[in-house]
N, C-alpha and C. Protein backbone atom coordinates (compact mmCIF):
# COMPACT_ATOMS: atom_id res chain seq x y z
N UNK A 1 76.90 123.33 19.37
CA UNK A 1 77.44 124.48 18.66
C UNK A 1 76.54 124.86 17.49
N UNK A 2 76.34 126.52 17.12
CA UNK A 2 75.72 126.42 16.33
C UNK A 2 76.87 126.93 15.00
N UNK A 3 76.97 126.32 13.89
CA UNK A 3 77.79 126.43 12.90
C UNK A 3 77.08 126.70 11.52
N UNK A 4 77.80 127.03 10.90
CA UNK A 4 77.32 126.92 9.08
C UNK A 4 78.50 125.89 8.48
N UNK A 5 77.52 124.26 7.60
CA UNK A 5 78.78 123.85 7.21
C UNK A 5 78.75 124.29 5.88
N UNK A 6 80.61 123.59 5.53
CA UNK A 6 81.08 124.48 4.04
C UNK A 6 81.26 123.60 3.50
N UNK A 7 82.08 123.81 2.08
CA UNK A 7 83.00 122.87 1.37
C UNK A 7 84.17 123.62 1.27
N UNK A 8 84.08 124.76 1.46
CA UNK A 8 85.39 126.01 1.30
C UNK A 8 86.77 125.12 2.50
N UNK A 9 87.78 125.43 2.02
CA UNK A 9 88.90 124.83 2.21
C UNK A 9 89.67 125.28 3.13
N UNK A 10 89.85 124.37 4.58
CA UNK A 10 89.98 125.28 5.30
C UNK A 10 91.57 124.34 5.88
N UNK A 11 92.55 125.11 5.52
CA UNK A 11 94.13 124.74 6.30
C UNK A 11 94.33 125.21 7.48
N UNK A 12 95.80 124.82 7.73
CA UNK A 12 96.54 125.58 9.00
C UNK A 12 96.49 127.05 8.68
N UNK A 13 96.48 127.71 9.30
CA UNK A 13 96.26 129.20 8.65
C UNK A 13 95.20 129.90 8.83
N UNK A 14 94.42 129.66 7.95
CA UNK A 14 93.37 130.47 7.43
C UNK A 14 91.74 130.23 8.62
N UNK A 15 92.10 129.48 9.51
CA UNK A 15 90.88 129.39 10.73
C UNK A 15 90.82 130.37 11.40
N UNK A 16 89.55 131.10 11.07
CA UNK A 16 89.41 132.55 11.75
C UNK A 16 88.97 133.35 10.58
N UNK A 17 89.57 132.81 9.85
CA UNK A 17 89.36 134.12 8.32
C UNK A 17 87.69 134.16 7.90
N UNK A 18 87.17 134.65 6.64
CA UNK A 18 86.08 135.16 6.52
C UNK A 18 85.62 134.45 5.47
N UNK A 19 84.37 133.96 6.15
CA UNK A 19 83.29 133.29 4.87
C UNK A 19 82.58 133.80 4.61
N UNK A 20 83.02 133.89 3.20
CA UNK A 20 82.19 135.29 2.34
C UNK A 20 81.20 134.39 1.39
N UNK A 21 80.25 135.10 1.30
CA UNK A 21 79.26 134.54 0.18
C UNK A 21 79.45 135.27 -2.10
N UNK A 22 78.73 135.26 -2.61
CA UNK A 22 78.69 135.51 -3.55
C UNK A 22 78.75 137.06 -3.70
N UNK A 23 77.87 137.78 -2.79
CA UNK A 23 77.92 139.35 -2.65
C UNK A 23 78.81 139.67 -2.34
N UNK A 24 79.94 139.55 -1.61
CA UNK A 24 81.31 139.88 -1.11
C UNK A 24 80.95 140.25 0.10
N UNK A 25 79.85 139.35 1.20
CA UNK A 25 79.76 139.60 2.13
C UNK A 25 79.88 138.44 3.36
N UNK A 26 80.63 138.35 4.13
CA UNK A 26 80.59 137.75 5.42
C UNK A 26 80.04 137.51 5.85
N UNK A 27 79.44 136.60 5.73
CA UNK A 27 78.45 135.54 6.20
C UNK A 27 79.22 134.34 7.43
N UNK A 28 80.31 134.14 7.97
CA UNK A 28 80.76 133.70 8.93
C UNK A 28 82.58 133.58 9.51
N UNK A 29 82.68 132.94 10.34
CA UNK A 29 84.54 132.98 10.34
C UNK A 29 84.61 131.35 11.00
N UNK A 30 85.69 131.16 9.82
CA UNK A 30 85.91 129.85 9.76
C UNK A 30 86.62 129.29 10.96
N UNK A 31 86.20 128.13 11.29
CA UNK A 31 86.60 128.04 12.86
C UNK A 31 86.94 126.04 13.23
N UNK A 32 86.74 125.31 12.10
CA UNK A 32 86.98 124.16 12.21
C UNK A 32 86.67 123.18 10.79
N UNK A 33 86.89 121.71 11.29
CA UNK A 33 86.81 121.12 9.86
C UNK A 33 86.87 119.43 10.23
N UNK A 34 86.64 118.78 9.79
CA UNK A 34 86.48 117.10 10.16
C UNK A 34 87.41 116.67 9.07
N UNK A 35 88.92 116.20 9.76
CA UNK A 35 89.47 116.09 9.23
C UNK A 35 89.79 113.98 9.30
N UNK A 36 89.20 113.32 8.15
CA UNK A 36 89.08 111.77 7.81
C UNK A 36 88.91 111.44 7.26
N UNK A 37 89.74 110.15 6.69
CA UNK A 37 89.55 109.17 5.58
C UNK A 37 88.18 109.01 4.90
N UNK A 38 87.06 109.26 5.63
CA UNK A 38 85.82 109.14 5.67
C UNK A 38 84.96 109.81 4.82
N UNK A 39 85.51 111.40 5.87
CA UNK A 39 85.07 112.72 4.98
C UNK A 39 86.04 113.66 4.66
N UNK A 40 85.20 114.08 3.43
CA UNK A 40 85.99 115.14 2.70
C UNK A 40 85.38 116.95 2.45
N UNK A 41 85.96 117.56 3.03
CA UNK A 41 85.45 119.53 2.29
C UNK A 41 84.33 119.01 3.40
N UNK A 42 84.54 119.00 4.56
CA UNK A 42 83.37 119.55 5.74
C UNK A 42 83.67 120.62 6.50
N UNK A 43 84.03 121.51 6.17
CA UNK A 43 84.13 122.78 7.04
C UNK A 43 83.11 123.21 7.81
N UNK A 44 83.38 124.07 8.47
CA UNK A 44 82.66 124.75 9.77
C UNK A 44 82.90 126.45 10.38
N UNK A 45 81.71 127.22 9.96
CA UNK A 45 81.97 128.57 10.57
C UNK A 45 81.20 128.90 11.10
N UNK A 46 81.61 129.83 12.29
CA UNK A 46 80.67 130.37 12.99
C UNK A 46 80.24 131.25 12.28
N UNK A 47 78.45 131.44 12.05
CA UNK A 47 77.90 132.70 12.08
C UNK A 47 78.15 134.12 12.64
N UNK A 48 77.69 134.80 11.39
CA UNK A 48 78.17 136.26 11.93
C UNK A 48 77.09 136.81 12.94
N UNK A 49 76.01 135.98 12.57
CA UNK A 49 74.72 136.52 14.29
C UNK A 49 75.94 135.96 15.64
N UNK A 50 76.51 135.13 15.72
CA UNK A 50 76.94 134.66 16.74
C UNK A 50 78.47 136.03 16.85
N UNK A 51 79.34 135.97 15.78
CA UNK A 51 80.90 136.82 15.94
C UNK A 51 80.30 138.45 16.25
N UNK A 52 79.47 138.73 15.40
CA UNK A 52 79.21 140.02 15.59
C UNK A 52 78.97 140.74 16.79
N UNK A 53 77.91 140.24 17.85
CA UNK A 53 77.92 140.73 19.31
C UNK A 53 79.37 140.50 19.99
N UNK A 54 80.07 139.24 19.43
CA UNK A 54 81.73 138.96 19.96
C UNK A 54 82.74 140.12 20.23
N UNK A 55 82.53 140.66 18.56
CA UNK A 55 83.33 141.53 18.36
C UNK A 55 83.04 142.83 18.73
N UNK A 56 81.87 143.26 18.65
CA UNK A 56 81.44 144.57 19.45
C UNK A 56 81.20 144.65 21.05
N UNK A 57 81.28 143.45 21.64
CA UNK A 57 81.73 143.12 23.09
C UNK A 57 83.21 143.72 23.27
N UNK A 58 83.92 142.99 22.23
CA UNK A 58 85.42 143.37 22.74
C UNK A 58 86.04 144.61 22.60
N UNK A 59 85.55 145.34 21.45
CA UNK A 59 85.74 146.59 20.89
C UNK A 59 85.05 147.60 22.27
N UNK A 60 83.89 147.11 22.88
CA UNK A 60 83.74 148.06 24.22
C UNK A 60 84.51 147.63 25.06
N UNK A 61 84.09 146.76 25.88
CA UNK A 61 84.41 146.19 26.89
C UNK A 61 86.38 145.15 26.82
N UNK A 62 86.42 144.75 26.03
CA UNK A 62 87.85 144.53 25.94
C UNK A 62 87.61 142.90 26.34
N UNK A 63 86.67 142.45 26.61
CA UNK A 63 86.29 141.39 26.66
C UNK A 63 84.89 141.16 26.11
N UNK A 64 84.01 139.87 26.67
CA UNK A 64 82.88 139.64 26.80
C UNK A 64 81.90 139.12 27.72
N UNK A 65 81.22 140.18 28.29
CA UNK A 65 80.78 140.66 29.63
C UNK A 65 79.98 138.85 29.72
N UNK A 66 79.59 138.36 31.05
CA UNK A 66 78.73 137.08 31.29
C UNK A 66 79.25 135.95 30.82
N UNK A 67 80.10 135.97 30.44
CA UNK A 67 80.54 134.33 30.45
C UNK A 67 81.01 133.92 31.06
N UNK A 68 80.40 132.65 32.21
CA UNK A 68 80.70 132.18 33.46
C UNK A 68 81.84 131.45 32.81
N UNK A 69 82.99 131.10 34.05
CA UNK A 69 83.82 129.86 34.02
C UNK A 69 83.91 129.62 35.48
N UNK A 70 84.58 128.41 35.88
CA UNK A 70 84.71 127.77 36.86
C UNK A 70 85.88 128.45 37.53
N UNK A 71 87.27 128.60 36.52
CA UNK A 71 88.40 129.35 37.38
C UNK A 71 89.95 128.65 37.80
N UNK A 72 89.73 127.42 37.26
CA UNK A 72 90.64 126.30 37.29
C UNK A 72 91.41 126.29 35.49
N UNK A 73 92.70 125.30 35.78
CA UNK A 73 93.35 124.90 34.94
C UNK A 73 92.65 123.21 34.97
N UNK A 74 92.27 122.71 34.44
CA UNK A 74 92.26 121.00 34.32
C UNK A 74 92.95 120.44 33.39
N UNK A 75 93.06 119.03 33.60
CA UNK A 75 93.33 117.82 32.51
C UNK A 75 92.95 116.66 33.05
N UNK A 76 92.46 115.85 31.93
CA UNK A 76 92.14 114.48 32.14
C UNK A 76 92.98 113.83 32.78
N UNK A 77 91.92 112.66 33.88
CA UNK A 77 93.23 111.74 34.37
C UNK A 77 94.14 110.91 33.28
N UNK A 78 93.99 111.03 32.45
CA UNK A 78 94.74 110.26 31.25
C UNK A 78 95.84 110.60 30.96
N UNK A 79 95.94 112.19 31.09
CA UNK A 79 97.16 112.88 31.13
C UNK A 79 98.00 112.26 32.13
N UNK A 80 98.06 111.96 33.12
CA UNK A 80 99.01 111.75 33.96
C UNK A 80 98.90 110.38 34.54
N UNK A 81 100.00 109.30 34.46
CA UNK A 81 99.95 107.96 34.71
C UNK A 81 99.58 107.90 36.12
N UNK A 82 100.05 108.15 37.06
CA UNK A 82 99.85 107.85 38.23
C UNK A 82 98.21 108.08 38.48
N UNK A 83 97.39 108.86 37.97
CA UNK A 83 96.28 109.41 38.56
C UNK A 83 95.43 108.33 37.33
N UNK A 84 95.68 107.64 36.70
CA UNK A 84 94.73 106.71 35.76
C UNK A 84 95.20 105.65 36.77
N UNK A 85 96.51 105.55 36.88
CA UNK A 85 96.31 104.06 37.54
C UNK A 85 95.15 104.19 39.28
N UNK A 86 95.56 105.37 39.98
CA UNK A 86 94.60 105.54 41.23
C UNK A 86 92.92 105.27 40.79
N UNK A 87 92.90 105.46 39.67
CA UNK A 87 91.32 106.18 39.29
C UNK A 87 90.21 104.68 38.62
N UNK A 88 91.52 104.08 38.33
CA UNK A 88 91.36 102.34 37.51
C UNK A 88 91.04 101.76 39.41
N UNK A 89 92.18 101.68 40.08
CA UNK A 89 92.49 100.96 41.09
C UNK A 89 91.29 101.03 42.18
N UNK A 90 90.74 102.56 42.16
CA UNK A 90 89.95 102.98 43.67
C UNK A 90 88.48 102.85 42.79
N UNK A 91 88.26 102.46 41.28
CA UNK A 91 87.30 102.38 40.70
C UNK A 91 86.54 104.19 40.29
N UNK A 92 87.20 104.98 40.79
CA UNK A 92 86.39 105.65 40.24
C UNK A 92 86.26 106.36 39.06
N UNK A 93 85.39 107.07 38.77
CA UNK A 93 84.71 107.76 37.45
C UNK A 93 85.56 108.56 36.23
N UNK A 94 85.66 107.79 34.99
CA UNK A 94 86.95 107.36 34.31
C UNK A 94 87.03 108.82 33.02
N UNK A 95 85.65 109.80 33.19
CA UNK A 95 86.14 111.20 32.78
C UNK A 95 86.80 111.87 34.26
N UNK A 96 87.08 112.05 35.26
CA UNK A 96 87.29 112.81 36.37
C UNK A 96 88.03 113.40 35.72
N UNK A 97 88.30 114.80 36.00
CA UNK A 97 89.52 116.23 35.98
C UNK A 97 90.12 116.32 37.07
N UNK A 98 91.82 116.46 36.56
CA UNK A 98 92.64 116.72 37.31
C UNK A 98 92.47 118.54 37.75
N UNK A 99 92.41 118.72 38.91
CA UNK A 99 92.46 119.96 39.02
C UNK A 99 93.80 120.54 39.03
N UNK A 100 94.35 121.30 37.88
CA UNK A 100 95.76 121.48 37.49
C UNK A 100 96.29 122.86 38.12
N UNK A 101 95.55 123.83 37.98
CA UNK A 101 95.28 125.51 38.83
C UNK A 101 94.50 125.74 39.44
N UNK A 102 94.35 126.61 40.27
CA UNK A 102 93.17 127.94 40.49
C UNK A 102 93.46 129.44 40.44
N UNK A 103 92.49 129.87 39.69
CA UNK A 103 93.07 131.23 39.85
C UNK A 103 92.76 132.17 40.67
N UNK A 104 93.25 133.32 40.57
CA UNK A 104 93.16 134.36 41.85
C UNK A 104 91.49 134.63 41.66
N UNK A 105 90.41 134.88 41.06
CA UNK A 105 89.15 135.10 41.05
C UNK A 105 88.26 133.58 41.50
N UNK A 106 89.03 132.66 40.93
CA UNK A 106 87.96 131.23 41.62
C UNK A 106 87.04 131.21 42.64
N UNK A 107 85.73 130.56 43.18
CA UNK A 107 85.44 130.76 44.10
C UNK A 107 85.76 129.57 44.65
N UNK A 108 86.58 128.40 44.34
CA UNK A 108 87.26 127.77 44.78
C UNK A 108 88.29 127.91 45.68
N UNK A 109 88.70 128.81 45.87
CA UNK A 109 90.18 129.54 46.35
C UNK A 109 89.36 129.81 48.18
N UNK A 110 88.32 129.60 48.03
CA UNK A 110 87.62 130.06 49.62
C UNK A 110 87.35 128.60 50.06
N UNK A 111 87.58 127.46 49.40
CA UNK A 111 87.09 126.11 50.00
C UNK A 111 88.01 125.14 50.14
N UNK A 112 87.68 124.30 50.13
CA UNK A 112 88.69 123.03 50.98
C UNK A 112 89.72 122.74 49.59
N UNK A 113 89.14 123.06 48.30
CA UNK A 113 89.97 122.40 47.25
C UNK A 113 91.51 122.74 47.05
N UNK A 114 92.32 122.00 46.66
CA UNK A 114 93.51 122.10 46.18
C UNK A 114 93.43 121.71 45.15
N UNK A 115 94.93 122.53 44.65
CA UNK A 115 95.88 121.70 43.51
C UNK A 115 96.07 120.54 43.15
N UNK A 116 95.80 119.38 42.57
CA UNK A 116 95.73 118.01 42.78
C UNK A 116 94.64 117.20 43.04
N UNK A 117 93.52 117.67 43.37
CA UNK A 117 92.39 117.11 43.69
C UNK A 117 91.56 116.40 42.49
N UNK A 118 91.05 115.60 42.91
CA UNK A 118 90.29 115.34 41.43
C UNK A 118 88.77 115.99 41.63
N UNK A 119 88.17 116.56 40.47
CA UNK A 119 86.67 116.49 40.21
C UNK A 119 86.13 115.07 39.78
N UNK A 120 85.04 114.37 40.74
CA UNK A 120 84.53 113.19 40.31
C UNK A 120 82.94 112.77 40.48
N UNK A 121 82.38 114.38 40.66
CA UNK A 121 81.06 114.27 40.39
C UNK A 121 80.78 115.80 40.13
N UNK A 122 79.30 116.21 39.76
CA UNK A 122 78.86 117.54 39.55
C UNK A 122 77.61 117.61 39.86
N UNK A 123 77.04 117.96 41.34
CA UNK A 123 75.52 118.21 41.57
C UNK A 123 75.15 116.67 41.73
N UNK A 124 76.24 116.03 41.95
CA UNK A 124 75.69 114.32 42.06
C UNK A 124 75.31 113.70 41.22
N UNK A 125 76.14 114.21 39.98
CA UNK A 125 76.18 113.19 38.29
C UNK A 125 77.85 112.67 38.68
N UNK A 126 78.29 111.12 38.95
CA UNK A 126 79.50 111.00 38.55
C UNK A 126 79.78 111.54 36.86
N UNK A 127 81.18 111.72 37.14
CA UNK A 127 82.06 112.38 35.76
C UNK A 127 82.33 111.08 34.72
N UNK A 128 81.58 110.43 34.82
CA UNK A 128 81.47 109.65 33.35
C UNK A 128 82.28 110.01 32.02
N UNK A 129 82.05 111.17 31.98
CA UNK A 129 82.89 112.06 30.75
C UNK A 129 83.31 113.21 31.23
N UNK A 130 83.55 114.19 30.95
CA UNK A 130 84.47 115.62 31.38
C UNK A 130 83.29 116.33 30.98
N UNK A 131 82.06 116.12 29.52
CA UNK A 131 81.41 116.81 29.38
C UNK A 131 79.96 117.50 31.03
N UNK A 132 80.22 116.50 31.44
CA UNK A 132 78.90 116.63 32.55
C UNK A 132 79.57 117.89 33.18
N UNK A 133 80.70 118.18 33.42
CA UNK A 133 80.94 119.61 34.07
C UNK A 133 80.88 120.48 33.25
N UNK A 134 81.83 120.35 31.75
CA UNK A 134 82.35 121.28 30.89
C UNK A 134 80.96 121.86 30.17
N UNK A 135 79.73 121.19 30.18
CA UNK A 135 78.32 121.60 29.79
C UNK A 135 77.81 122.21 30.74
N UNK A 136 78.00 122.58 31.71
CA UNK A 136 76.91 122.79 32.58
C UNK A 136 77.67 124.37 32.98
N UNK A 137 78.84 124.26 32.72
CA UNK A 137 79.61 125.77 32.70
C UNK A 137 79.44 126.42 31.15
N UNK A 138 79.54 126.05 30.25
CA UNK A 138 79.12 126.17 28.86
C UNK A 138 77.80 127.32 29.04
N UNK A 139 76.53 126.41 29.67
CA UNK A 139 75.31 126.45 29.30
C UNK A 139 74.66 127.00 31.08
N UNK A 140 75.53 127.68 31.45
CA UNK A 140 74.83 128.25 32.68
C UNK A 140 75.71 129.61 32.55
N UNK A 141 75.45 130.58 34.06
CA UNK A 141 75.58 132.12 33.76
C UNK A 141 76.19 132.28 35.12
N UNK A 142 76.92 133.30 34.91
CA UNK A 142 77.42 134.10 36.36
C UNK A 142 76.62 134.30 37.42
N UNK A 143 77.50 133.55 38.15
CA UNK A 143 76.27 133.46 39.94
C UNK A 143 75.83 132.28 39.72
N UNK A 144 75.49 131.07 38.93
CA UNK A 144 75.18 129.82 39.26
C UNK A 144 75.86 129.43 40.31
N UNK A 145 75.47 128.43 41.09
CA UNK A 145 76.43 127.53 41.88
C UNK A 145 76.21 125.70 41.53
N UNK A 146 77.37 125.58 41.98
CA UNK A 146 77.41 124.22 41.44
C UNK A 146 77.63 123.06 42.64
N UNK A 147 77.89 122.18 42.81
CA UNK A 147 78.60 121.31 43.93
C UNK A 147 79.20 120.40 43.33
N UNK A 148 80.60 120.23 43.48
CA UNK A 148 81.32 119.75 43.33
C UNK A 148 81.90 118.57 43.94
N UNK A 149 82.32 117.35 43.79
CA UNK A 149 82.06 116.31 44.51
C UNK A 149 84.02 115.94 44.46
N UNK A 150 84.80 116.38 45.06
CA UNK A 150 86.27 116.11 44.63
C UNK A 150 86.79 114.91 45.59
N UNK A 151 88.24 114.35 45.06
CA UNK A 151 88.56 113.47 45.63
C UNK A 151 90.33 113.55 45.91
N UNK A 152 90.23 113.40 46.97
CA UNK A 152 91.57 113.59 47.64
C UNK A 152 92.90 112.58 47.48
N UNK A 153 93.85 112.04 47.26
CA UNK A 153 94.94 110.46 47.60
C UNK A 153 95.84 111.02 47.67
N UNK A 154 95.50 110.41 49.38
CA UNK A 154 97.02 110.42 50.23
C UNK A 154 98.47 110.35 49.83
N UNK A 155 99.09 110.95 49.91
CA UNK A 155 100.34 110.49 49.32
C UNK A 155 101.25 109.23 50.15
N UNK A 156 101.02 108.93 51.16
CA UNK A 156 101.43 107.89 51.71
C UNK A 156 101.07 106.17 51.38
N UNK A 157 99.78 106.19 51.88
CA UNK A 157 98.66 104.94 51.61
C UNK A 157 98.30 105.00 50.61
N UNK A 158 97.89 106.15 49.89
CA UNK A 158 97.47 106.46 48.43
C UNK A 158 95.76 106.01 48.50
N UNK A 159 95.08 106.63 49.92
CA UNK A 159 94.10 106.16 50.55
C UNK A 159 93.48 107.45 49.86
N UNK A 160 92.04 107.58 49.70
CA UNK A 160 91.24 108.43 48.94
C UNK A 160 90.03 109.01 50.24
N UNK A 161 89.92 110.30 49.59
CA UNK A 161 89.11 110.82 50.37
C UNK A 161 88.05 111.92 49.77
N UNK A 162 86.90 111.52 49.84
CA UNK A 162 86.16 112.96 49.27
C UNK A 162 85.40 113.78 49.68
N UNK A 163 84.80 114.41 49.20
CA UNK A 163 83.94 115.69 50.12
C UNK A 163 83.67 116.80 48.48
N UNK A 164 82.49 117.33 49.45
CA UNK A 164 81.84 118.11 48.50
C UNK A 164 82.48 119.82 48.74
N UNK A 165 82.18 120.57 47.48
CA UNK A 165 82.39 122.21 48.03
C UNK A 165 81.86 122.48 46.76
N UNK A 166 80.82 123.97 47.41
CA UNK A 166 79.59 124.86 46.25
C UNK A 166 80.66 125.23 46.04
N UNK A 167 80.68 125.98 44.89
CA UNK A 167 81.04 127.29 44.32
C UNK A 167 80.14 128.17 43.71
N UNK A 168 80.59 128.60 43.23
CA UNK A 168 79.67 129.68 41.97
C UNK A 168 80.60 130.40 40.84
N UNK A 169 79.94 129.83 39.65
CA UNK A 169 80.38 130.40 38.24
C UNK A 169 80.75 132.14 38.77
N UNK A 170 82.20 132.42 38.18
CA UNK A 170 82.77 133.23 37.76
C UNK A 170 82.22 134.56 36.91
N UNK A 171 82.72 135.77 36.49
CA UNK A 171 82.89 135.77 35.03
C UNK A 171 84.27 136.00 34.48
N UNK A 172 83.39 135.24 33.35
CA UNK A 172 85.27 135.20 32.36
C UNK A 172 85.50 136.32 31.91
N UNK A 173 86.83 137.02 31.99
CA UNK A 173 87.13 138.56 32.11
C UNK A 173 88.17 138.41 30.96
N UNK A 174 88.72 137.04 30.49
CA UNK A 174 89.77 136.98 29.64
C UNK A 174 91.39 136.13 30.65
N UNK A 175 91.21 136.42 31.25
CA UNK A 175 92.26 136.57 32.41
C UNK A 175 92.86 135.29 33.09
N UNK A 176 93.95 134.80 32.67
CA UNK A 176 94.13 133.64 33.14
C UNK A 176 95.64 133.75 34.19
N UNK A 177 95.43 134.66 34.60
CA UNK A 177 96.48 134.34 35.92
C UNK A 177 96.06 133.83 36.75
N UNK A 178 97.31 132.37 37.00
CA UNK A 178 97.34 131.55 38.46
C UNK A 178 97.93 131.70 39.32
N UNK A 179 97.93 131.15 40.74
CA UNK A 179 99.09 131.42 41.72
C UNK A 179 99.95 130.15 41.63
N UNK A 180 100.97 131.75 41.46
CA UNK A 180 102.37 131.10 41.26
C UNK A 180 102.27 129.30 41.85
N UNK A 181 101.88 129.53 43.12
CA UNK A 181 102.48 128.21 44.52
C UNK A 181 101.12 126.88 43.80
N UNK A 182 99.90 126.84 42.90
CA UNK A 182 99.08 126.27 42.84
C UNK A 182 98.65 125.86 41.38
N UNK A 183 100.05 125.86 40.56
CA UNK A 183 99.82 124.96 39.47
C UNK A 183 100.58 123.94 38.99
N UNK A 184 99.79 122.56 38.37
CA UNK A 184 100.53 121.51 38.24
C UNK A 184 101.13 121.60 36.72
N UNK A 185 102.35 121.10 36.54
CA UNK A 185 102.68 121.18 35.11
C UNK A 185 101.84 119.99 34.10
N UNK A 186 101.93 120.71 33.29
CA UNK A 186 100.86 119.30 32.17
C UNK A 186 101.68 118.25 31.54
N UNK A 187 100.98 117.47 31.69
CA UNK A 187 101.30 115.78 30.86
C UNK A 187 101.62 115.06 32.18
N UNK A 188 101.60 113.75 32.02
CA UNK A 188 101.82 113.23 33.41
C UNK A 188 102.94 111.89 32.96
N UNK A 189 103.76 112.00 31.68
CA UNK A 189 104.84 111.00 31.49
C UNK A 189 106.38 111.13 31.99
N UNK A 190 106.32 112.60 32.32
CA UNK A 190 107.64 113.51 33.06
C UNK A 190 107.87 112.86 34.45
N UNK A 191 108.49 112.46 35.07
CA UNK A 191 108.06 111.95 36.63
C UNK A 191 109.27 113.13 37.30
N UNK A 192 110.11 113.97 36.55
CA UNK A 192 110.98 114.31 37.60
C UNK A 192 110.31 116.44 37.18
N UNK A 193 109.94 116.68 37.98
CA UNK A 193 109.36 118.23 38.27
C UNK A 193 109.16 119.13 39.64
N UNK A 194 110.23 119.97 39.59
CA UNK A 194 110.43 120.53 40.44
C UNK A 194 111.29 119.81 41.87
N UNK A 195 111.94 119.26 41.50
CA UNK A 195 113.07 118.41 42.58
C UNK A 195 112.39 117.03 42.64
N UNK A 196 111.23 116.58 42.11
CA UNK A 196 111.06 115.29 42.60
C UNK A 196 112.13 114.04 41.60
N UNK A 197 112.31 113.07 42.03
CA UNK A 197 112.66 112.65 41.16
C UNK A 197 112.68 110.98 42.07
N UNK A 198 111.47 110.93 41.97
CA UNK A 198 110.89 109.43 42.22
C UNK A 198 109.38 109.37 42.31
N UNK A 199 108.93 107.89 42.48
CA UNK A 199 107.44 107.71 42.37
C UNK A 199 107.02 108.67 44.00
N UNK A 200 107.94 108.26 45.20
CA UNK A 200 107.62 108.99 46.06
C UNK A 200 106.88 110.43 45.96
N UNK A 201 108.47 111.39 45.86
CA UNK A 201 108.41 112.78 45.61
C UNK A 201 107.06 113.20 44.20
N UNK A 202 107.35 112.52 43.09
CA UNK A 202 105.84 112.48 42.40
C UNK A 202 104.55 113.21 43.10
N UNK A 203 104.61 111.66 44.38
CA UNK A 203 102.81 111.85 44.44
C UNK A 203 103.29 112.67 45.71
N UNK A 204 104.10 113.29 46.14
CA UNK A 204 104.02 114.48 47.24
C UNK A 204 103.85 115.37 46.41
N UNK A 205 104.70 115.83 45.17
CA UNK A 205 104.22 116.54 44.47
C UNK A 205 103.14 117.43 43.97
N UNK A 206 102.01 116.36 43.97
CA UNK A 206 101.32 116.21 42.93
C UNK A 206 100.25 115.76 44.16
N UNK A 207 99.86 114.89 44.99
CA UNK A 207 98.84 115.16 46.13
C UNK A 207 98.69 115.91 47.43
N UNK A 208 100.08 116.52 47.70
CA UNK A 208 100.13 117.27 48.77
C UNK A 208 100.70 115.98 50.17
N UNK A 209 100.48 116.75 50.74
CA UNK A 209 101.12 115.88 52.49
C UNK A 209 99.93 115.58 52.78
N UNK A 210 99.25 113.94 52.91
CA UNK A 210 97.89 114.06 53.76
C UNK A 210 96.77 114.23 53.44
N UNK A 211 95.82 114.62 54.43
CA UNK A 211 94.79 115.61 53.32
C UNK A 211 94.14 116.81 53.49
């Protein structure tokens, strides 16, 4: 990220507001802060080289034209017990994303992936961390393609299965409608959602019938 740090005081509230310099001019918008025993008055704003094309993007366009995304809802397997214990058990790669949505623009929505699937590699980097995907969508452009390495468990055997599917970066239009039938609710300490109300119904839930 590129930032300006502060000492200016930044609460609940006021993130977003305007860092003004001595001239009475805006010089950035406050956007974070390191909040610890450790440190003290570290604020963080984005530059106005960076907000300024932002805001005259949105003022035309109503968005901001080229910014790829992938097109999914995620969460860590951490979020949800059952999918840390699969992910501990089958050994695999201990950032993986739960794939939580897809939305109607995804180019996911044309391939084998579902609701429930895990992401557990990217271009053939296991997901070590969440960053190896969440960077590479960050720091790439509309029309990239990617390969995606996902992983399937059975809801029966709770037997795993994976396989690859390209896609290609999006653009982000603002727009986060999902289908209705293809999103998981968040947190994974709830076990009873949408009629289930056992470990069974859970992982039918939540892996589908099969694969």
């Amino acid at each position: 990220m590129t930032c300006i740090q502060h000492s200016a005081a930044i609460n609940p509230g006021n993130s977003g507001g305007a860092l003004v310099n001595m001239a009475g001019q805006i010089v950035g918008i406050n956007s974070s802060k390191i909040a610890s025993t450790e440190y003290e008055g570290m604020g963080f704003a984005v530059p106005t080289s960076i907000a300024v094309p932002v805001v005259d993007a949105l003022i035309q366009y109503k968005y901001v034209p080229n910014r790829p995304k992938l097109g999914i809802e995620y969460a860590p397997v951490s979020a949800y017990q059952l999918y840390s214990l699969v992910v501990s058990i089958k050994g695999l790669p201990q950032g993986s994303l739960v794939i939580a949505g897809i939305s109607q623009d995804s180019s996911l929505k044309d391939t084998d992936a579902q609701v429930g699937d895990l992401i557990i590699a990217v271009n053939g980097k296991d997901m070590d961390d969440s960053s190896v995907l969440l960077d590479l969508i960050d720091t790439g452009a509309v029309g990239d393609t990617l390969t995606l390495t996902l992983c399937r468990v059975d809801n029966r055997t709770y037997k795993t299965k994976t396989f690859d599917v390209t896609i290609t970066l999006v653009e982000d239009k603002g727009s986060s409608q999902q289908e209705e039938t293809t999103t998981m609710p968040s947190g994974g300490n709830d076990y009873y959602y949408g009629g289930a109300s056992s470990f069974e119904d859970f992982f039918n839930e939540y892996f589908g019938f099969g694969w």
